[in-house]
Every structure is written in C-alpha cells, then in structure tokens.
N, C-alpha and C. Protein backbone atom coordinates (compact mmCIF):
# COMPACT_ATOMS: atom_id res chain seq x y z
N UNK A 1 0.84 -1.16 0.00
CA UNK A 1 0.00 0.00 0.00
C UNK A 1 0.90 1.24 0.00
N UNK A 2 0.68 1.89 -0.94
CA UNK A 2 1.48 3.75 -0.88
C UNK A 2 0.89 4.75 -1.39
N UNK A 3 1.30 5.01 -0.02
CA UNK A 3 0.53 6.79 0.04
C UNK A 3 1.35 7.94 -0.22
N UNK A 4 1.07 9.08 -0.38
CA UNK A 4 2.11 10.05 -1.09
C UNK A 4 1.58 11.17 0.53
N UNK A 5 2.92 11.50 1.40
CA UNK A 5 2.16 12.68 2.46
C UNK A 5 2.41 13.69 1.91
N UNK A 6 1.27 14.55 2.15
CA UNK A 6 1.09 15.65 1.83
C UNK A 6 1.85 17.05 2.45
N UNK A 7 2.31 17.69 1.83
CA UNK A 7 3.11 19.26 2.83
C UNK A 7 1.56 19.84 3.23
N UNK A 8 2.54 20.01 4.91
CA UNK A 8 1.58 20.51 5.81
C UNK A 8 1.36 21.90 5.67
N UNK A 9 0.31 22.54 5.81
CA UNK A 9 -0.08 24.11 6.00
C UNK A 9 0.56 24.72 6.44
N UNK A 10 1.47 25.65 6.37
CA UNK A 10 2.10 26.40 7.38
C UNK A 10 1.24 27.25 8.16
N UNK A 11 0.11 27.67 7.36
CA UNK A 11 -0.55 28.36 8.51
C UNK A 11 -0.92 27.42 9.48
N UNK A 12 -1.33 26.22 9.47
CA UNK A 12 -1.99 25.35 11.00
C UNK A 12 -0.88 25.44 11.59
N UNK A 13 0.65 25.27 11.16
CA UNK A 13 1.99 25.29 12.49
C UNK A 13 2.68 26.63 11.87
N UNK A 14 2.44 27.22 12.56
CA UNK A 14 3.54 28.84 12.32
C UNK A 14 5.20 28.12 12.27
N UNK A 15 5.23 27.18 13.39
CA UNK A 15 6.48 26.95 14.42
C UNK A 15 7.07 25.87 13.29
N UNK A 16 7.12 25.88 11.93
CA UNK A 16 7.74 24.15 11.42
C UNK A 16 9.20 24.92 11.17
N UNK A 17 9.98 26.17 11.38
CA UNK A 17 10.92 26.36 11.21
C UNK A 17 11.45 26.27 9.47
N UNK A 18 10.69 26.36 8.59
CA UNK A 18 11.23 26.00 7.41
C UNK A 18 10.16 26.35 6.01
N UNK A 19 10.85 26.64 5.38
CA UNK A 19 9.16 26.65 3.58
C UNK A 19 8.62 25.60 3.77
N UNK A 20 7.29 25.78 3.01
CA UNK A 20 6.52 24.53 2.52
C UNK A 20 7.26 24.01 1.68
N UNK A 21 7.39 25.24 0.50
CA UNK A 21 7.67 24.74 -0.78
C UNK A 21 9.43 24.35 -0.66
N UNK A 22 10.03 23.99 0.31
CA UNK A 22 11.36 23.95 0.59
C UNK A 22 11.78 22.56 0.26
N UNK A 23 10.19 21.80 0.43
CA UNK A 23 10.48 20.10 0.59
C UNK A 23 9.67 19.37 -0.86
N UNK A 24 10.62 18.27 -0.96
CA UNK A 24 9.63 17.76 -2.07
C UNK A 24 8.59 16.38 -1.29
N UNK A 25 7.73 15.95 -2.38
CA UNK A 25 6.83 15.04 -1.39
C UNK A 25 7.50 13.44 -1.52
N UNK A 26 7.14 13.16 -0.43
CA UNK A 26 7.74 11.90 0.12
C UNK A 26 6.80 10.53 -0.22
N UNK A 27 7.09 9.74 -0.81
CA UNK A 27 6.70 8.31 -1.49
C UNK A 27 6.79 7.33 -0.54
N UNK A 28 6.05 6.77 0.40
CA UNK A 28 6.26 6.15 1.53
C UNK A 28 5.39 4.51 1.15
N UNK A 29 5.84 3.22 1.69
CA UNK A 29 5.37 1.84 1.80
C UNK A 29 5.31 1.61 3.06
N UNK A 30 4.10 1.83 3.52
CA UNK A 30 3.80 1.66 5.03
C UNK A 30 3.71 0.29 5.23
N UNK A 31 4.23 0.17 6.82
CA UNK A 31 4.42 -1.24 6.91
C UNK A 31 3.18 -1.80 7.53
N UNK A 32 2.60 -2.62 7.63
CA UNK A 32 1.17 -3.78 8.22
C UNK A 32 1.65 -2.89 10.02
N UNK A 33 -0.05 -2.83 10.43
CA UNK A 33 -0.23 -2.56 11.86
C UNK A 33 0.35 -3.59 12.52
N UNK A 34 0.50 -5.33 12.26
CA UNK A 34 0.66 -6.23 12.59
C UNK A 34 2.16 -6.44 12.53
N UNK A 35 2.99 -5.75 11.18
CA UNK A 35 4.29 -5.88 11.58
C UNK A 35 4.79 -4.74 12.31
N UNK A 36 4.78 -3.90 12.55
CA UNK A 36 4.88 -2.89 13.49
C UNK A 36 4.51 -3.25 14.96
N UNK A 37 3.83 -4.14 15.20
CA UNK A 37 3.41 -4.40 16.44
C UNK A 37 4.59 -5.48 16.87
N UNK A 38 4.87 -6.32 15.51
CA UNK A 38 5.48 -7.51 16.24
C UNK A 38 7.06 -6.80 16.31
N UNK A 39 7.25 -5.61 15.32
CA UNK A 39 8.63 -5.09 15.05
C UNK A 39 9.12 -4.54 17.10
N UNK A 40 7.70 -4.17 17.58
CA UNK A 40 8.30 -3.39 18.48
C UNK A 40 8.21 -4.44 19.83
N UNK A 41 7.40 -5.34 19.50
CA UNK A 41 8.01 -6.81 20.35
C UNK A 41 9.08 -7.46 20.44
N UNK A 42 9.61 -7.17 19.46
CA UNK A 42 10.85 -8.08 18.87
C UNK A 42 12.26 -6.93 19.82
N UNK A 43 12.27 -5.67 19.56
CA UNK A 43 12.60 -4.88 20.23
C UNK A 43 12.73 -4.71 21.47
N UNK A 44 11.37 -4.91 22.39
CA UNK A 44 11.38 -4.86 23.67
C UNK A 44 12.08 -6.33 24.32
N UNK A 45 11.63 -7.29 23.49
CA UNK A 45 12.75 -8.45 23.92
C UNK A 45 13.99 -8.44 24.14
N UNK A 46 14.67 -7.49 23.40
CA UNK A 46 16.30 -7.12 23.02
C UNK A 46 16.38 -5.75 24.16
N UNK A 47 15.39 -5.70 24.91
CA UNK A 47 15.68 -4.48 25.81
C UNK A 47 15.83 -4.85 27.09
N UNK A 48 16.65 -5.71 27.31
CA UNK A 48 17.28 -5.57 28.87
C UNK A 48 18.58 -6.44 28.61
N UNK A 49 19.52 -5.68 28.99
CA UNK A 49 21.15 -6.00 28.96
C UNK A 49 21.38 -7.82 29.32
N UNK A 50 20.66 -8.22 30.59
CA UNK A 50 20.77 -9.75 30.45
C UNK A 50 20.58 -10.47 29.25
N UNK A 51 19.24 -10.21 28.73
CA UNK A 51 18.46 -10.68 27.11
C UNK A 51 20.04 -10.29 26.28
N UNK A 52 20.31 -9.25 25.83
CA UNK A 52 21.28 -9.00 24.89
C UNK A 52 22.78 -9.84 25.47
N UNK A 53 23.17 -10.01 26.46
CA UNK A 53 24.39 -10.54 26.98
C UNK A 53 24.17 -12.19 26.25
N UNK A 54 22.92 -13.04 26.28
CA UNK A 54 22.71 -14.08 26.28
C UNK A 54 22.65 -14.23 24.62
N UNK A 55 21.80 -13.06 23.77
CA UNK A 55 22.08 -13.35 22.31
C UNK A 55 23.32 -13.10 21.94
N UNK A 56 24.48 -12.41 22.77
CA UNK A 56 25.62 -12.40 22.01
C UNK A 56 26.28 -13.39 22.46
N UNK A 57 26.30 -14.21 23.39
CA UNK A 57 26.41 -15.69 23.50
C UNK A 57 26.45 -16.38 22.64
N UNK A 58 24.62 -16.70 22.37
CA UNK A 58 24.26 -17.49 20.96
C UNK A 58 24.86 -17.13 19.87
N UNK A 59 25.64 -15.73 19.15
CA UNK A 59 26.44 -15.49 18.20
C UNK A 59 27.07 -16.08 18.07
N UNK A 60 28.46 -16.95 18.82
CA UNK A 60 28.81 -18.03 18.76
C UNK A 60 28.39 -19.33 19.26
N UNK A 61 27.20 -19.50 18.81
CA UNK A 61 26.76 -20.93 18.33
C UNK A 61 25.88 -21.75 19.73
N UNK A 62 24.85 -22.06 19.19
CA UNK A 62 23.99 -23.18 19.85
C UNK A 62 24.54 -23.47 21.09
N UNK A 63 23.52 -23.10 22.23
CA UNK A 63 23.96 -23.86 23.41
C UNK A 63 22.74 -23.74 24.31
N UNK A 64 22.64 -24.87 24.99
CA UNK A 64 21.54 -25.66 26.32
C UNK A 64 21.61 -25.01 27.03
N UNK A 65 20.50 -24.69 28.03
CA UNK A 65 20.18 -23.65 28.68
C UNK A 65 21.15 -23.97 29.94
N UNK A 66 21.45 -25.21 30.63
CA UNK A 66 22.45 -25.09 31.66
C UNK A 66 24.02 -24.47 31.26
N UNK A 67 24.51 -25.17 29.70
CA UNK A 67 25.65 -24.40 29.33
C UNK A 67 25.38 -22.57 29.65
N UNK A 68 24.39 -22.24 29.26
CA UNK A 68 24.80 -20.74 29.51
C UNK A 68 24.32 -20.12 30.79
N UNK A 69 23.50 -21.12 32.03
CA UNK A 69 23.52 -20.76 32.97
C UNK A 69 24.58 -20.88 33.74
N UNK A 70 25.73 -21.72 33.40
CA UNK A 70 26.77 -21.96 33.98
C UNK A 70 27.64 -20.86 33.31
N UNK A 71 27.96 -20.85 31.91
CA UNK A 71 28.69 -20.00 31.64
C UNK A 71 28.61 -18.71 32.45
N UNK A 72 27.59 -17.96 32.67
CA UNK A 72 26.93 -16.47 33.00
C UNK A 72 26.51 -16.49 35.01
N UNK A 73 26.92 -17.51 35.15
CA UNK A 73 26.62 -17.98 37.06
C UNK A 73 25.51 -17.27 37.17
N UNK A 74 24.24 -18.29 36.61
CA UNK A 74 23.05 -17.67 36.82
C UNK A 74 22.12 -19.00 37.15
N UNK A 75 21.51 -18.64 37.76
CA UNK A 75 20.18 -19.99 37.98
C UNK A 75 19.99 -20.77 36.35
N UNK A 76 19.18 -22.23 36.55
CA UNK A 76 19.03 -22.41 35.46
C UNK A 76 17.46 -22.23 34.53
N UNK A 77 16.50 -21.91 35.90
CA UNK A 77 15.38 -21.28 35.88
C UNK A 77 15.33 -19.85 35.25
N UNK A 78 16.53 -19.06 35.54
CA UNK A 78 16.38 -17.53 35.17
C UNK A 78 16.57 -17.43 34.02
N UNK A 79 18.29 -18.30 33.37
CA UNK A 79 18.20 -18.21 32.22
C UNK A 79 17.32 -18.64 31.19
N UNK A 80 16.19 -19.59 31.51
CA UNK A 80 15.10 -20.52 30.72
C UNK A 80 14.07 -19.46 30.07
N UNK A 81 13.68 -18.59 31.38
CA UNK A 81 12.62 -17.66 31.27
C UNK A 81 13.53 -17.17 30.37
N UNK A 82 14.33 -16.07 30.38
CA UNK A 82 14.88 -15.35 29.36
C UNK A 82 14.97 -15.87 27.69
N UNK A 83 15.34 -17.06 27.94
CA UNK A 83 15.58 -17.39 26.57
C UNK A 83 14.20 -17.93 26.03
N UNK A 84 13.21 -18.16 26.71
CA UNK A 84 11.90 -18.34 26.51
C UNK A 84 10.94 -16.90 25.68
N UNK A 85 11.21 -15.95 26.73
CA UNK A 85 10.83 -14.51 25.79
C UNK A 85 11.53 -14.44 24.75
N UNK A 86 12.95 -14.15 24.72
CA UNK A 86 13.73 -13.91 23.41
C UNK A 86 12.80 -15.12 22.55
N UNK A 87 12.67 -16.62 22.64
CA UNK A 87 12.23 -17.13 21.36
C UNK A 87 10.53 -17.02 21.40
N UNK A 88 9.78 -16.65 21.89
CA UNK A 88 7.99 -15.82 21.72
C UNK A 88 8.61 -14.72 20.67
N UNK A 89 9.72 -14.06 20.54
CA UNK A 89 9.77 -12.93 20.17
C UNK A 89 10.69 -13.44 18.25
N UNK A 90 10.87 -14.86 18.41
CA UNK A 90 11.17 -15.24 17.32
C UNK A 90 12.32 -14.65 16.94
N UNK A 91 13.48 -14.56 17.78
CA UNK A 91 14.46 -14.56 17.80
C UNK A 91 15.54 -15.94 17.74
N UNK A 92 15.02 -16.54 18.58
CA UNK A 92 15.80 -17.77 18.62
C UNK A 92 15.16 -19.06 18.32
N UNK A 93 15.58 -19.99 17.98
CA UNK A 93 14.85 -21.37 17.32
C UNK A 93 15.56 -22.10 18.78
N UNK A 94 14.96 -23.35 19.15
CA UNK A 94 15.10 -24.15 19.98
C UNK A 94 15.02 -25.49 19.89
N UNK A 95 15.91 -26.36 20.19
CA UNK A 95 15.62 -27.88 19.50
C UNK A 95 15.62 -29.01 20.82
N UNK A 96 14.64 -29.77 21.83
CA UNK A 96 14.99 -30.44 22.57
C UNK A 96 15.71 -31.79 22.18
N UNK A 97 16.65 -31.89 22.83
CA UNK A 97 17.60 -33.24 22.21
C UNK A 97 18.16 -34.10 23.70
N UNK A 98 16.93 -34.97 23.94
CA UNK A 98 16.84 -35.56 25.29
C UNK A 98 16.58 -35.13 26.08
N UNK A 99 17.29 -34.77 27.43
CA UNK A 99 16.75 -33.81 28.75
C UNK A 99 16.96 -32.35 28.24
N UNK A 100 17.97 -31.98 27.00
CA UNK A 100 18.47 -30.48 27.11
C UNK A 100 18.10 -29.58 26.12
N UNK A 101 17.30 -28.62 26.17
CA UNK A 101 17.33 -27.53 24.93
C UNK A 101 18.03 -26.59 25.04
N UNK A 102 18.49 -27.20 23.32
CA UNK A 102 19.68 -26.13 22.56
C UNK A 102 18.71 -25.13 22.15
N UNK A 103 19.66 -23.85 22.27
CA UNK A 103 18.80 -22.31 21.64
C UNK A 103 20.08 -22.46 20.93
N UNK A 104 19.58 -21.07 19.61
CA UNK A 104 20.30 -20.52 18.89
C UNK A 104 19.67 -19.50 17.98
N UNK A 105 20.66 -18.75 17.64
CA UNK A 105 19.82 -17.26 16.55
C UNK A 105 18.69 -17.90 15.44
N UNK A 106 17.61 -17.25 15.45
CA UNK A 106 16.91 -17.70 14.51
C UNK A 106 17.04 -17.76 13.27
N UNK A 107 17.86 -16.72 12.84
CA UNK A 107 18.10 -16.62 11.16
C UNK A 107 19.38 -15.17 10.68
N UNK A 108 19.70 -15.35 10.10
CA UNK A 108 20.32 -14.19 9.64
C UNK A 108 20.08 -12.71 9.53
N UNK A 109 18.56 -12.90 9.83
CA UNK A 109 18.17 -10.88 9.74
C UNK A 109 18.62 -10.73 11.27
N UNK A 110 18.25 -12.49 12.16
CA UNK A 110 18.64 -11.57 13.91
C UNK A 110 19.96 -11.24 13.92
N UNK A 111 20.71 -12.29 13.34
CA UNK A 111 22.54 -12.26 13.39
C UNK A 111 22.97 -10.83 12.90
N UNK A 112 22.49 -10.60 11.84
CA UNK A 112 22.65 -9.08 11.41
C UNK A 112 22.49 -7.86 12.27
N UNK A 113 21.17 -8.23 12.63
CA UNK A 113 20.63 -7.28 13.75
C UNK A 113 21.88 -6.86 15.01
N UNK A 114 21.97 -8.17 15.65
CA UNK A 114 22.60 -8.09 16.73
C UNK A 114 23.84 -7.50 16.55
N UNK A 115 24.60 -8.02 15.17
CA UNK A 115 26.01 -7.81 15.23
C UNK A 115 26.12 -6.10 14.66
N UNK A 116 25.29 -5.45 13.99
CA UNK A 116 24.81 -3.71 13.64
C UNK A 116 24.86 -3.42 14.81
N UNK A 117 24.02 -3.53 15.70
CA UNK A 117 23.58 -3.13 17.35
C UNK A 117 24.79 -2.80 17.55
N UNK A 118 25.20 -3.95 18.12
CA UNK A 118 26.70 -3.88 19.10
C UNK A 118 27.90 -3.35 18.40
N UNK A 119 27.92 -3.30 17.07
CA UNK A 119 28.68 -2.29 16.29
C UNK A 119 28.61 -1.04 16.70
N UNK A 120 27.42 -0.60 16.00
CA UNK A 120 26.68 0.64 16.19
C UNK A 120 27.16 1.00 17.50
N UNK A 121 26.85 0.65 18.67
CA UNK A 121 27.06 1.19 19.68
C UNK A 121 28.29 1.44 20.14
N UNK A 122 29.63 0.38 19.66
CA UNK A 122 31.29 0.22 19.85
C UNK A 122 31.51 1.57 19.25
N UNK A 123 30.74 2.11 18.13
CA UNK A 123 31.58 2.79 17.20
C UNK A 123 31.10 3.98 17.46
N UNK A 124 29.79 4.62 18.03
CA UNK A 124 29.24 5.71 18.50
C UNK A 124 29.78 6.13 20.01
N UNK A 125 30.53 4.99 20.81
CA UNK A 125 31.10 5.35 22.18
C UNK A 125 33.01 5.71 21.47
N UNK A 126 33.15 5.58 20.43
CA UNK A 126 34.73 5.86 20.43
C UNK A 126 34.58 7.24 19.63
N UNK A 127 33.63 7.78 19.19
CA UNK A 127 33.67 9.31 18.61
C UNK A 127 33.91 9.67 19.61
C-alpha cells in the first residue's frame, strides 16, 4: 500500500521552522499494523542488557540452557525464562535433544541485527 504525504499548512503550524515549498513530497510503503506491532516486540525483547548478553552468547553458536547458565553464574530457571521470551519474540529457534534444549539465533536478519547493534554502539562510544 502507498501513500504520497502531503506538505503541511504552514498556517496550521507557524512553528515548522522551514518553507513549505522547501520540501519535495515523500513516497512512503507503510508497513502492516501487525508488523509494526510484532517489530516493536521483537525490540522490547532485546531491551534488557541480560536478554542481549545471552544473544551475544548465541552469536557463537547453539547452546543448552544449563551451558549458559553456567557459563553467566546464573540460575538455570532464570536463564530458561529469558531465553523463553527472546524465542515468543522469534528470535531464537530451539531444539529439545533428550533432557536439554539447545537455543540458537533464529536466522540471519537476527545475526545481522545483533552484530549492527553492538557495532553501532562500539563505534558511537569511540567518537
């Protein structure tokens, strides 16, 4: 679906700081209410430093929820829940293989994701 937005009135905002005619009009592909909803789920999953410590874990590779409760000296209950939201949020795929489930990144847009993030952020703290 695309819609073309329209330049706003300057008379309704005195305050836009700038011409109407200064801008050209913008060609926009709005995304589904439904992916926007899940975009900002997916987000809030990745919003608490434990959650992100544990997907950059999984960056190097598949591991059972006691491996990374041990790795991280954390309960093995705490880390479960966690990696339980991260995969509702379809981040991570999960495979039980006897008593133990392996997690790991779901696909390459998360791997991307994660590894931009933590870029992004290395490279905005050394300016």
């Amino acid at each position: 679906m695309e819609y073309i937005t329209e330049m706003m009135d300057v008379s309704e905002n005195e305050d836009l700081g700038c011409a109407q005619e200064s801008h050209e009009t913008h060609v926009h592909s709005p995304r589904s209410e439904r992916t926007l909803t899940d975009g900002a789920r997916l987000f809030q999953a990745l919003g608490s430093p434990e959650r992100l410590q544990l997907m950059e874990r999984l960056l190097d590779g598949e591991h059972c929820v006691s491996q990374l409760a041990l790795e991280l000296d954390e309960k093995v209950t705490t880390i479960s829940q966690r990696l339980q939201q991260l995969h509702r949020a379809r981040l991570l795929s999960k495979e039980r293989r006897g008593k133990h489930i392996y997690y790991a990144i779901a696909d390459h847009h998360v791997r991307d994701l994660l590894v931009n993030t933590f870029d992004h952020v290395e490279e905005e703290r050394l300016k």
